[in-house]
C-alpha atoms as a PDB file:
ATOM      1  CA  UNK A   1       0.000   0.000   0.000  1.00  0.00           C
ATOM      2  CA  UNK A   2       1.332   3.406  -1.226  1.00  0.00           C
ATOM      3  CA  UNK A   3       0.187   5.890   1.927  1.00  0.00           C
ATOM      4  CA  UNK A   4       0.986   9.198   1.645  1.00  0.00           C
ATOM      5  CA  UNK A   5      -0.625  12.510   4.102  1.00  0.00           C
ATOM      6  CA  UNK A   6      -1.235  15.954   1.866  1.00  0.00           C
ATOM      7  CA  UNK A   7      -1.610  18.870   4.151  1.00  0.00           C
ATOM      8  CA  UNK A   8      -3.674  21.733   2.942  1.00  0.00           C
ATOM      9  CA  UNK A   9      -2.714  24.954   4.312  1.00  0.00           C
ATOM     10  CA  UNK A  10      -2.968  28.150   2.939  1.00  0.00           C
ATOM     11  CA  UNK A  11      -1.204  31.760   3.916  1.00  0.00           C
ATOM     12  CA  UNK A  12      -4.591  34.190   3.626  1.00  0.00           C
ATOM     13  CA  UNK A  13      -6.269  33.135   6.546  1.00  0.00           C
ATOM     14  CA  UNK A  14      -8.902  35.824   7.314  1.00  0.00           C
ATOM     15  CA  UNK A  15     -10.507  35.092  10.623  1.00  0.00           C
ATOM     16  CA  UNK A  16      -7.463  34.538  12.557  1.00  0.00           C
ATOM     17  CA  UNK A  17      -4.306  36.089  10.427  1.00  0.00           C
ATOM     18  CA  UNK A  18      -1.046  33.607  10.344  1.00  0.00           C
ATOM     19  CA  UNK A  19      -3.194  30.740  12.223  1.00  0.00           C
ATOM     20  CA  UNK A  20      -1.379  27.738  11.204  1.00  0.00           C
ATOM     21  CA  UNK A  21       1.988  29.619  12.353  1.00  0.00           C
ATOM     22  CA  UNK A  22       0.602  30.249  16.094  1.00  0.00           C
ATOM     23  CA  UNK A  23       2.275  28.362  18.840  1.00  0.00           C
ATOM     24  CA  UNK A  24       0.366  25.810  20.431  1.00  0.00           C
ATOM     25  CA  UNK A  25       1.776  23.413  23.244  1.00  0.00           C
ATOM     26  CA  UNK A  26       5.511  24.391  21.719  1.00  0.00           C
ATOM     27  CA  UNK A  27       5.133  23.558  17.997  1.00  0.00           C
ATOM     28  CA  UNK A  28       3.596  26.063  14.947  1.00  0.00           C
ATOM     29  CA  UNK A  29      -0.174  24.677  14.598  1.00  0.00           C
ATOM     30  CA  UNK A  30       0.527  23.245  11.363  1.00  0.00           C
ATOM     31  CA  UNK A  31       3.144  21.377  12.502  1.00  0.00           C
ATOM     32  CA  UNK A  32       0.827  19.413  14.890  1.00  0.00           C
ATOM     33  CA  UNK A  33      -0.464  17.463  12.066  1.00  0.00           C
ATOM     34  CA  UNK A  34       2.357  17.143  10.117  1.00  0.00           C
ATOM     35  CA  UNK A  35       4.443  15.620  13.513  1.00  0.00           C
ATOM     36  CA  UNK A  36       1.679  13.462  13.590  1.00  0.00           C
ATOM     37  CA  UNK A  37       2.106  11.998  10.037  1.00  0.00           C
ATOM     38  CA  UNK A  38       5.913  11.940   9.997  1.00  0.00           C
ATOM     39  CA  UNK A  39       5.773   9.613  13.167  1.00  0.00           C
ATOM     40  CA  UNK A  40       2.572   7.431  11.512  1.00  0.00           C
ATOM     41  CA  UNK A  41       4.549   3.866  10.383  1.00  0.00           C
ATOM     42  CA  UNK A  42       1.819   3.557   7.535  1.00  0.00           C
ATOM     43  CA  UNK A  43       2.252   6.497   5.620  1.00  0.00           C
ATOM     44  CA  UNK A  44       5.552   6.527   3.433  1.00  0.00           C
ATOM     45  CA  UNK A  45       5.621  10.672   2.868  1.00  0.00           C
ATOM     46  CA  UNK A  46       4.717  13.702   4.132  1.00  0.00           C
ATOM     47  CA  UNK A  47       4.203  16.941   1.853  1.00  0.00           C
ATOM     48  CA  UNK A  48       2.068  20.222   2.401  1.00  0.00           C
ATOM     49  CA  UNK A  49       0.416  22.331  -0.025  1.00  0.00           C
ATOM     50  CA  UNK A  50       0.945  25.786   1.023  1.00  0.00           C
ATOM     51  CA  UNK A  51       1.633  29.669  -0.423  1.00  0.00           C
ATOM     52  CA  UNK A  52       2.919  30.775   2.919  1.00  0.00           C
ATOM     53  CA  UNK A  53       6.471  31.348   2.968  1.00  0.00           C
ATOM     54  CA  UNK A  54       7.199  30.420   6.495  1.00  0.00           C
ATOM     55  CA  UNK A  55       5.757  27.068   6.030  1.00  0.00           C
ATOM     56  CA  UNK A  56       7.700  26.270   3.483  1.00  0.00           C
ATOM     57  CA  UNK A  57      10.946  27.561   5.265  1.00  0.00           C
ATOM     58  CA  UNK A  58       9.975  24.670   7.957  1.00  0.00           C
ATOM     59  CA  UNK A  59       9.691  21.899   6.120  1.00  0.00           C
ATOM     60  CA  UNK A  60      13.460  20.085   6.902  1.00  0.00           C
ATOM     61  CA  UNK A  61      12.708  21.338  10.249  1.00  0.00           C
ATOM     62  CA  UNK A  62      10.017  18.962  10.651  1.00  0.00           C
ATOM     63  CA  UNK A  63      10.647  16.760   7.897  1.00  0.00           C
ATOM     64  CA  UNK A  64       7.807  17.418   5.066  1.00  0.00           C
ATOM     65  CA  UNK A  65       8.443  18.304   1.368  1.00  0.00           C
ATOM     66  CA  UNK A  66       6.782  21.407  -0.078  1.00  0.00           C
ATOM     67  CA  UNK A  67       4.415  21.732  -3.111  1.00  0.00           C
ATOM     68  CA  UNK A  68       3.490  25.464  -4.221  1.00  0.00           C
ATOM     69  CA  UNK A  69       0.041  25.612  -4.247  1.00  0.00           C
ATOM     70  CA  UNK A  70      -1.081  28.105  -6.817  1.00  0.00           C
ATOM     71  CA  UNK A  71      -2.539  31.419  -6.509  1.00  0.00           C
ATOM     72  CA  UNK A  72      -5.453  30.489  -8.208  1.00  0.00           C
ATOM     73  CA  UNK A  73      -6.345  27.796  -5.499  1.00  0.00           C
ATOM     74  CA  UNK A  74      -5.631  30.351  -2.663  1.00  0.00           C
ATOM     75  CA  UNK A  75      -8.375  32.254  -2.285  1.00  0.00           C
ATOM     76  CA  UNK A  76     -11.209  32.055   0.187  1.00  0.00           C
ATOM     77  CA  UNK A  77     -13.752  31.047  -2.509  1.00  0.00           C
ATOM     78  CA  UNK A  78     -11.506  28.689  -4.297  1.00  0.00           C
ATOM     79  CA  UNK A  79     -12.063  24.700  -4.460  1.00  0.00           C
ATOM     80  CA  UNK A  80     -10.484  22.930  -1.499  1.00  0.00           C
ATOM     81  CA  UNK A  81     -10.929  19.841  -3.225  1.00  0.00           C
ATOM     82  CA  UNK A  82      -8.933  21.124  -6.349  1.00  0.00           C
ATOM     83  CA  UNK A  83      -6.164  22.420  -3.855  1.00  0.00           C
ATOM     84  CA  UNK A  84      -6.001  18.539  -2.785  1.00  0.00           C
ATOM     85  CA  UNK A  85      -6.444  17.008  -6.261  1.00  0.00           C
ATOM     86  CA  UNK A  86      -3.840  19.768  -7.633  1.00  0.00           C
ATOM     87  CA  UNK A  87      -1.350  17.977  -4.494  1.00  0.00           C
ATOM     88  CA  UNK A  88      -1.860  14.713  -5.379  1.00  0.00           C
ATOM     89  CA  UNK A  89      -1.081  15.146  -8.562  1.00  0.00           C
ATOM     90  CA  UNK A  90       2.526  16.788  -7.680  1.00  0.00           C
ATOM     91  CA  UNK A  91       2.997  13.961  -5.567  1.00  0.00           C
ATOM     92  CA  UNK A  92       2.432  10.999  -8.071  1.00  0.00           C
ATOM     93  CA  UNK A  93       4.498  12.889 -10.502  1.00  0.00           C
ATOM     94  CA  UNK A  94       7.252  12.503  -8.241  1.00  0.00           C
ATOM     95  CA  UNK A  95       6.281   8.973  -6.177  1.00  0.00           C
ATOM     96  CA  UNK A  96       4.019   7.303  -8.792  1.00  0.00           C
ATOM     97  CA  UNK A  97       0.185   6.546  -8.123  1.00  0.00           C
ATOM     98  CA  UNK A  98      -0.833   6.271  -4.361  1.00  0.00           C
ATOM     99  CA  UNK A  99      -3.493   3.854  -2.972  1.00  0.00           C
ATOM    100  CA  UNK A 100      -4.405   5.709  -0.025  1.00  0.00           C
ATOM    101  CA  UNK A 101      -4.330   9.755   0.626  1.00  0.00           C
ATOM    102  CA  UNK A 102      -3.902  11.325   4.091  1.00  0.00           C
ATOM    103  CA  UNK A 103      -5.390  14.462   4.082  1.00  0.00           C
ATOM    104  CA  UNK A 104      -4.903  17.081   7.036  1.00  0.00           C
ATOM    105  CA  UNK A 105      -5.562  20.435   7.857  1.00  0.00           C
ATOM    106  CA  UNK A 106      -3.273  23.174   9.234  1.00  0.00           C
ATOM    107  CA  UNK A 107      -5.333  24.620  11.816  1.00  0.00           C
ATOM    108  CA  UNK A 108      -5.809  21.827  14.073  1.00  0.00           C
ATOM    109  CA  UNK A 109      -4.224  19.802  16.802  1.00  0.00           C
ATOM    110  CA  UNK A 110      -6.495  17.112  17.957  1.00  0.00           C
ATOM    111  CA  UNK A 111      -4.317  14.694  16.119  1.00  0.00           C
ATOM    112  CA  UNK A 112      -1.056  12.049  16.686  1.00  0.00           C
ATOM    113  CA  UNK A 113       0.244   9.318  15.227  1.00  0.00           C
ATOM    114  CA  UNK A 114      -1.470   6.936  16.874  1.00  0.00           C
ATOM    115  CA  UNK A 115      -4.950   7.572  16.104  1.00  0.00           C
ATOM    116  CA  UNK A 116      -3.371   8.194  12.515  1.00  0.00           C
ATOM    117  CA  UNK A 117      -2.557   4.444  12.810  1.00  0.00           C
ATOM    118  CA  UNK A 118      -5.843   3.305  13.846  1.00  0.00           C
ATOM    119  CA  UNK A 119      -8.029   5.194  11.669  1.00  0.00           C
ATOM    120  CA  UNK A 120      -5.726   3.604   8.258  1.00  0.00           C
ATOM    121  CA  UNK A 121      -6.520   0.155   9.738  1.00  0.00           C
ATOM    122  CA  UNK A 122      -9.898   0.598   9.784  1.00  0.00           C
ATOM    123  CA  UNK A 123      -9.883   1.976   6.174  1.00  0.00           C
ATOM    124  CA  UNK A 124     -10.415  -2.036   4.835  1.00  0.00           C
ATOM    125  CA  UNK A 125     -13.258  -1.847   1.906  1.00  0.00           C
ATOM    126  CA  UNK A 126     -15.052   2.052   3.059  1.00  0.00           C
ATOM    127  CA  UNK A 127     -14.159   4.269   0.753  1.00  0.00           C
ATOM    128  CA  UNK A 128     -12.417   6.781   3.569  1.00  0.00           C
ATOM    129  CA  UNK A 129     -12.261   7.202   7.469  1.00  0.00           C
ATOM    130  CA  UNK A 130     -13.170  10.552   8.859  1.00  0.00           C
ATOM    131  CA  UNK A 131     -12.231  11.849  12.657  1.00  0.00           C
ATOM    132  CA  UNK A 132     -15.567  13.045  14.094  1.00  0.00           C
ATOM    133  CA  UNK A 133     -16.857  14.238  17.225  1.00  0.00           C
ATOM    134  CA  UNK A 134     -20.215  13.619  18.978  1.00  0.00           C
ATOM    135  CA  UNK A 135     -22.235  17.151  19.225  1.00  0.00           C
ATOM    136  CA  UNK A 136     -25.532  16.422  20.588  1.00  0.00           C
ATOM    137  CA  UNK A 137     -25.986  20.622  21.604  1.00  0.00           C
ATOM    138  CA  UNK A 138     -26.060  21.278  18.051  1.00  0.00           C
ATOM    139  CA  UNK A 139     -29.397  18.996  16.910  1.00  0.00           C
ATOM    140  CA  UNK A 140     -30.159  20.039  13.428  1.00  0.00           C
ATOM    141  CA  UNK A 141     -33.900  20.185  14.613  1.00  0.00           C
ATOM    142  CA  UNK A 142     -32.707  23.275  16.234  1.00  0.00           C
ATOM    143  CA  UNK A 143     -30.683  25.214  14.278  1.00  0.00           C
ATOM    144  CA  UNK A 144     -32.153  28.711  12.546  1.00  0.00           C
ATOM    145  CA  UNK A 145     -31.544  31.058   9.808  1.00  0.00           C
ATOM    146  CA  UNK A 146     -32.701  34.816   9.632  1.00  0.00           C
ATOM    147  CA  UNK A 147     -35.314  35.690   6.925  1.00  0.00           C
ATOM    148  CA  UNK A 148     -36.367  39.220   6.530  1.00  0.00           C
ATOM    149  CA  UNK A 149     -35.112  40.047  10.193  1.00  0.00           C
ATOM    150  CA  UNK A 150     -37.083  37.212  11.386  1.00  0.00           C
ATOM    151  CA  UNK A 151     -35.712  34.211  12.981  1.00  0.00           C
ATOM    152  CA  UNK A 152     -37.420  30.671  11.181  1.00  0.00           C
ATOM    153  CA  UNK A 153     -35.542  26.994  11.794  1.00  0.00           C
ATOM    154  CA  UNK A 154     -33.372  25.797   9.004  1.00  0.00           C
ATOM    155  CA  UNK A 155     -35.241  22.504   8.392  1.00  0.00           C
ATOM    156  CA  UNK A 156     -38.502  23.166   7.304  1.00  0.00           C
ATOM    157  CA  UNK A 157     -41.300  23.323   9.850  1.00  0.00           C
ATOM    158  CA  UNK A 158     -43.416  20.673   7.838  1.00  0.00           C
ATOM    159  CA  UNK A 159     -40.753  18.331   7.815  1.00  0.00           C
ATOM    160  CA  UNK A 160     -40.305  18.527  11.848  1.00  0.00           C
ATOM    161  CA  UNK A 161     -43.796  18.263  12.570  1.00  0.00           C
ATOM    162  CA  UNK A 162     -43.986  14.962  10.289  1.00  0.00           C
ATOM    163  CA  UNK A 163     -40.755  13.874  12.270  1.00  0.00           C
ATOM    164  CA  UNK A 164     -42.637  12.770  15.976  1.00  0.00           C
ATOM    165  CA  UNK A 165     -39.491  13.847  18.157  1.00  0.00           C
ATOM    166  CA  UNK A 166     -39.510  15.710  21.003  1.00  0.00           C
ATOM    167  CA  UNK A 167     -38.011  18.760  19.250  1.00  0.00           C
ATOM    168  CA  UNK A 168     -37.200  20.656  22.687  1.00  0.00           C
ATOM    169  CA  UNK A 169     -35.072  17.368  23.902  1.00  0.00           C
ATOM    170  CA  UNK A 170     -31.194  18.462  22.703  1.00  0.00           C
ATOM    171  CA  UNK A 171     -30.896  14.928  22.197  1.00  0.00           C
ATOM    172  CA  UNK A 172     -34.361  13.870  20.589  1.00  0.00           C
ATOM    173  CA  UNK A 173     -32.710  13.375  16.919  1.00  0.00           C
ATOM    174  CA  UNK A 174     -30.392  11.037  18.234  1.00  0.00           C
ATOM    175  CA  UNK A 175     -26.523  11.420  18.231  1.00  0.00           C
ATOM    176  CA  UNK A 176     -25.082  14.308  16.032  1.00  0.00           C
ATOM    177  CA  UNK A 177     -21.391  13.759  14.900  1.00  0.00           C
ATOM    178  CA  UNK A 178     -19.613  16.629  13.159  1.00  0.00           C
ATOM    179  CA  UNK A 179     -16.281  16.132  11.279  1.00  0.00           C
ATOM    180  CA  UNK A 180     -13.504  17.707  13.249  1.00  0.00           C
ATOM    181  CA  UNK A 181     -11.050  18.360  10.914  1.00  0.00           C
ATOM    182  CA  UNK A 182      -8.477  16.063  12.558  1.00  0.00           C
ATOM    183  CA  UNK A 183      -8.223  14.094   9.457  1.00  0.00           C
ATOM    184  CA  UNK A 184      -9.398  12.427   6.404  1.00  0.00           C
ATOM    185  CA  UNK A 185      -8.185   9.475   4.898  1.00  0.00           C
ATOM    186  CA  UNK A 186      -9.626   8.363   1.593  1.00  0.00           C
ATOM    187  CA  UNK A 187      -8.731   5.804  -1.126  1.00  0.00           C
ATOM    188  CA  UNK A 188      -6.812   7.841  -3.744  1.00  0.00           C
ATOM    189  CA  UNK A 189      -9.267   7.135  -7.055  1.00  0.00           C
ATOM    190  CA  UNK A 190     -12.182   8.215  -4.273  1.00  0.00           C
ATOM    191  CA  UNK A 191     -10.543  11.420  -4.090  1.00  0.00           C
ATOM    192  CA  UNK A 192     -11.078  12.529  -8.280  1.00  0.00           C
ATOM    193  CA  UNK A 193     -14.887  11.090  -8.646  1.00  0.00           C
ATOM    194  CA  UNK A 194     -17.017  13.363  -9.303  1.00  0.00           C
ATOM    195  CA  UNK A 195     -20.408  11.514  -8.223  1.00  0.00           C
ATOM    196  CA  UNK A 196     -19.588  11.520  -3.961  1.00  0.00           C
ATOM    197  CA  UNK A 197     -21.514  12.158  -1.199  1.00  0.00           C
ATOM    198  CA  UNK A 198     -21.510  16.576  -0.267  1.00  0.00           C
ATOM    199  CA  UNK A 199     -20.772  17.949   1.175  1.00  0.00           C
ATOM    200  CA  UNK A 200     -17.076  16.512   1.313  1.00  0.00           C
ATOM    201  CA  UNK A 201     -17.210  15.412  -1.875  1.00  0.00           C
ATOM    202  CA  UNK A 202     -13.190  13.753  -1.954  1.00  0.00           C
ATOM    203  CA  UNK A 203     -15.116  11.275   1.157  1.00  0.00           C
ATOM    204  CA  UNK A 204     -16.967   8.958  -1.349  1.00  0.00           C
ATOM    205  CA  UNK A 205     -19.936   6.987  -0.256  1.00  0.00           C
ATOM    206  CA  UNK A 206     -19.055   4.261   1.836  1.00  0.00           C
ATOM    207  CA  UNK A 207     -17.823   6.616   5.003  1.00  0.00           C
ATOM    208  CA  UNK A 208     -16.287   5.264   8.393  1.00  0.00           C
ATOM    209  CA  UNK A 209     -16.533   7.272  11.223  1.00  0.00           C
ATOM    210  CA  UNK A 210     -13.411   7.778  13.660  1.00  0.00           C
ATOM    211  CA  UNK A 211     -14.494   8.849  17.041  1.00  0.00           C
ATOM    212  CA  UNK A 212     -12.841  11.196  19.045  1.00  0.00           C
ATOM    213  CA  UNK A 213     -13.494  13.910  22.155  1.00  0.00           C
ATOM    214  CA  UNK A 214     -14.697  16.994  20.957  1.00  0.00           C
ATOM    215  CA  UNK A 215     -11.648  18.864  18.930  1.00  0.00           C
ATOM    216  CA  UNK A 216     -12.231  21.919  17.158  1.00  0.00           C
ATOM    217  CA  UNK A 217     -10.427  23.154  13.731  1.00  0.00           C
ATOM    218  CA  UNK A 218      -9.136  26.737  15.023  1.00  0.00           C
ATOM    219  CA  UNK A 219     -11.339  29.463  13.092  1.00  0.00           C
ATOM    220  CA  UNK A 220     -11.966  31.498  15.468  1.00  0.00           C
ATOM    221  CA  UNK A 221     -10.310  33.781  18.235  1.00  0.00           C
ATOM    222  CA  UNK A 222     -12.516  32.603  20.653  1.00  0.00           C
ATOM    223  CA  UNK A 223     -11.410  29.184  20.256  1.00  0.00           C
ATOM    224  CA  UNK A 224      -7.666  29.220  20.436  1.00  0.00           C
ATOM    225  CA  UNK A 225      -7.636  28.351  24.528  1.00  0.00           C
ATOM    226  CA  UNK A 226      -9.964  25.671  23.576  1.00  0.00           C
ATOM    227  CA  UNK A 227      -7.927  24.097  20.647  1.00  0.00           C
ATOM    228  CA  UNK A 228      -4.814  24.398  23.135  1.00  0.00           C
ATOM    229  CA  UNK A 229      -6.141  22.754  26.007  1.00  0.00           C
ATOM    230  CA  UNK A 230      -7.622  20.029  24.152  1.00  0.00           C
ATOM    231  CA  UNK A 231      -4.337  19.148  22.300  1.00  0.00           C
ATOM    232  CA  UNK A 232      -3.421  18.066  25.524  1.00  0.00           C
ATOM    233  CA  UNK A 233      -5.928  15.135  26.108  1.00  0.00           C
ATOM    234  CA  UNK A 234      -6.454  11.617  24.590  1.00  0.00           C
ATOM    235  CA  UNK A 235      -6.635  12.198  21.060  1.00  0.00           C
ATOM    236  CA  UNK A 236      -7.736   8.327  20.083  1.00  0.00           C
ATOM    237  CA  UNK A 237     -10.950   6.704  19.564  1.00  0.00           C
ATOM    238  CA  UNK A 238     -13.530   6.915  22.780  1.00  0.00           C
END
């Protein structure tokens, strides 16, 4: 099996400027994930996709090599997935076709190589594994959107009325999982169909879930203590 982890992490961040460069528990947050990969057994290289300079100047410090991602797939509007199909392509031009992609964020640190490990083993015939994390406060059945200065729920009301749950339980639609951003690992001709589930469309169909405690992908300046602290705890399957 040809394994190989693609990190995705562009310079323009606008919520939180320079957030994959911030120090968390002693490393750049980038480097959380890529530390992670480099120490994974199962996965044969390491590279990251990136436009930001300092990033790049890191990469024999913690052992990754570098593709330039391109302006054009910089921009806040422009295709994530073509930023990771663009990366796999530079890296089969230089290793030969892969089997299985590691894909990883730079703005998270929920991650290490041993859940790395676990989640490839589970990969078998799904079409990827995806690190998730149990959410139960945020039940769909409950979430709103603003209409003309009014507030109205997101789901339509006919369609929770016909659903029989108790709608004011946070719990009543069962257990909500989220993706976490932690990783995603998905089987390398999964990654350029065109016909996948959304709204991660390089996932496939056939989706495993990896459970972990509640990480966050840092987006927000509210959530940086958050992200720190919980880069601390267990980081493997509950």
């Amino acid at each position: 099996m040809q394994i190989t982890a693609l990190q995705t992490a562009r310079a323009g961040s606008k919520s939180i400027p320079k957030k994959n460069l911030l120090e968390i528990n002693g490393y750049p947050l980038f480097a959380h994930s890529i530390k992670a990969a480099t120490n994974c057994s199962l996965i044969n290289s390491v590279w990251c996709s990136t436009d930001d300079e300092v990033i790049k100047s890191l990469s024999k410090t913690y052992n990754f090599n570098v593709i330039d991602r391109p302006k054009n797939l910089c921009g806040d509007n422009d295709s994530h997935l073509d930023a990771m199909r663009h990366g796999v392509n530079i890296i089969e031009d230089n290793l030969g076709k892969q089997d299985v992609i590691v894909l990883l964020l730079g703005n998270v640190s929920g991650i290490d190589s041993k859940c790395l490990t676990e989640a490839i083993t589970m990969l078998e015939d799904y079409d990827s594994i995806v690190s998730v994390s149990k959410q139960n406060m945020y039940n769909p059945f409950r979430a709103m959107k603003i209409i003309n200065d009014e507030l109205d729920t997101y789901i339509p009301q006919q369609q929770i009325k016909n659903s029989n749950i108790p709608i004011n339980e946070k719990n009543s639609a069962g257990d909500i999982y989220y993706c976490n951003g932690n990783f995603w690992i998905t089987k390398r001709d999964i990654l350029f169909q065109d016909d996948n589930k959304l709204p991660y469309q390089w996932l496939g169909k056939h989706i495993r879930p990896y459970i972990q405690d509640v990480f966050l992908e840092l987006d927000a300046p509210w959530q940086r203590d958050y992200v720190e602290k919980s880069s601390k705890h267990f980081k493997g399957r509950i």
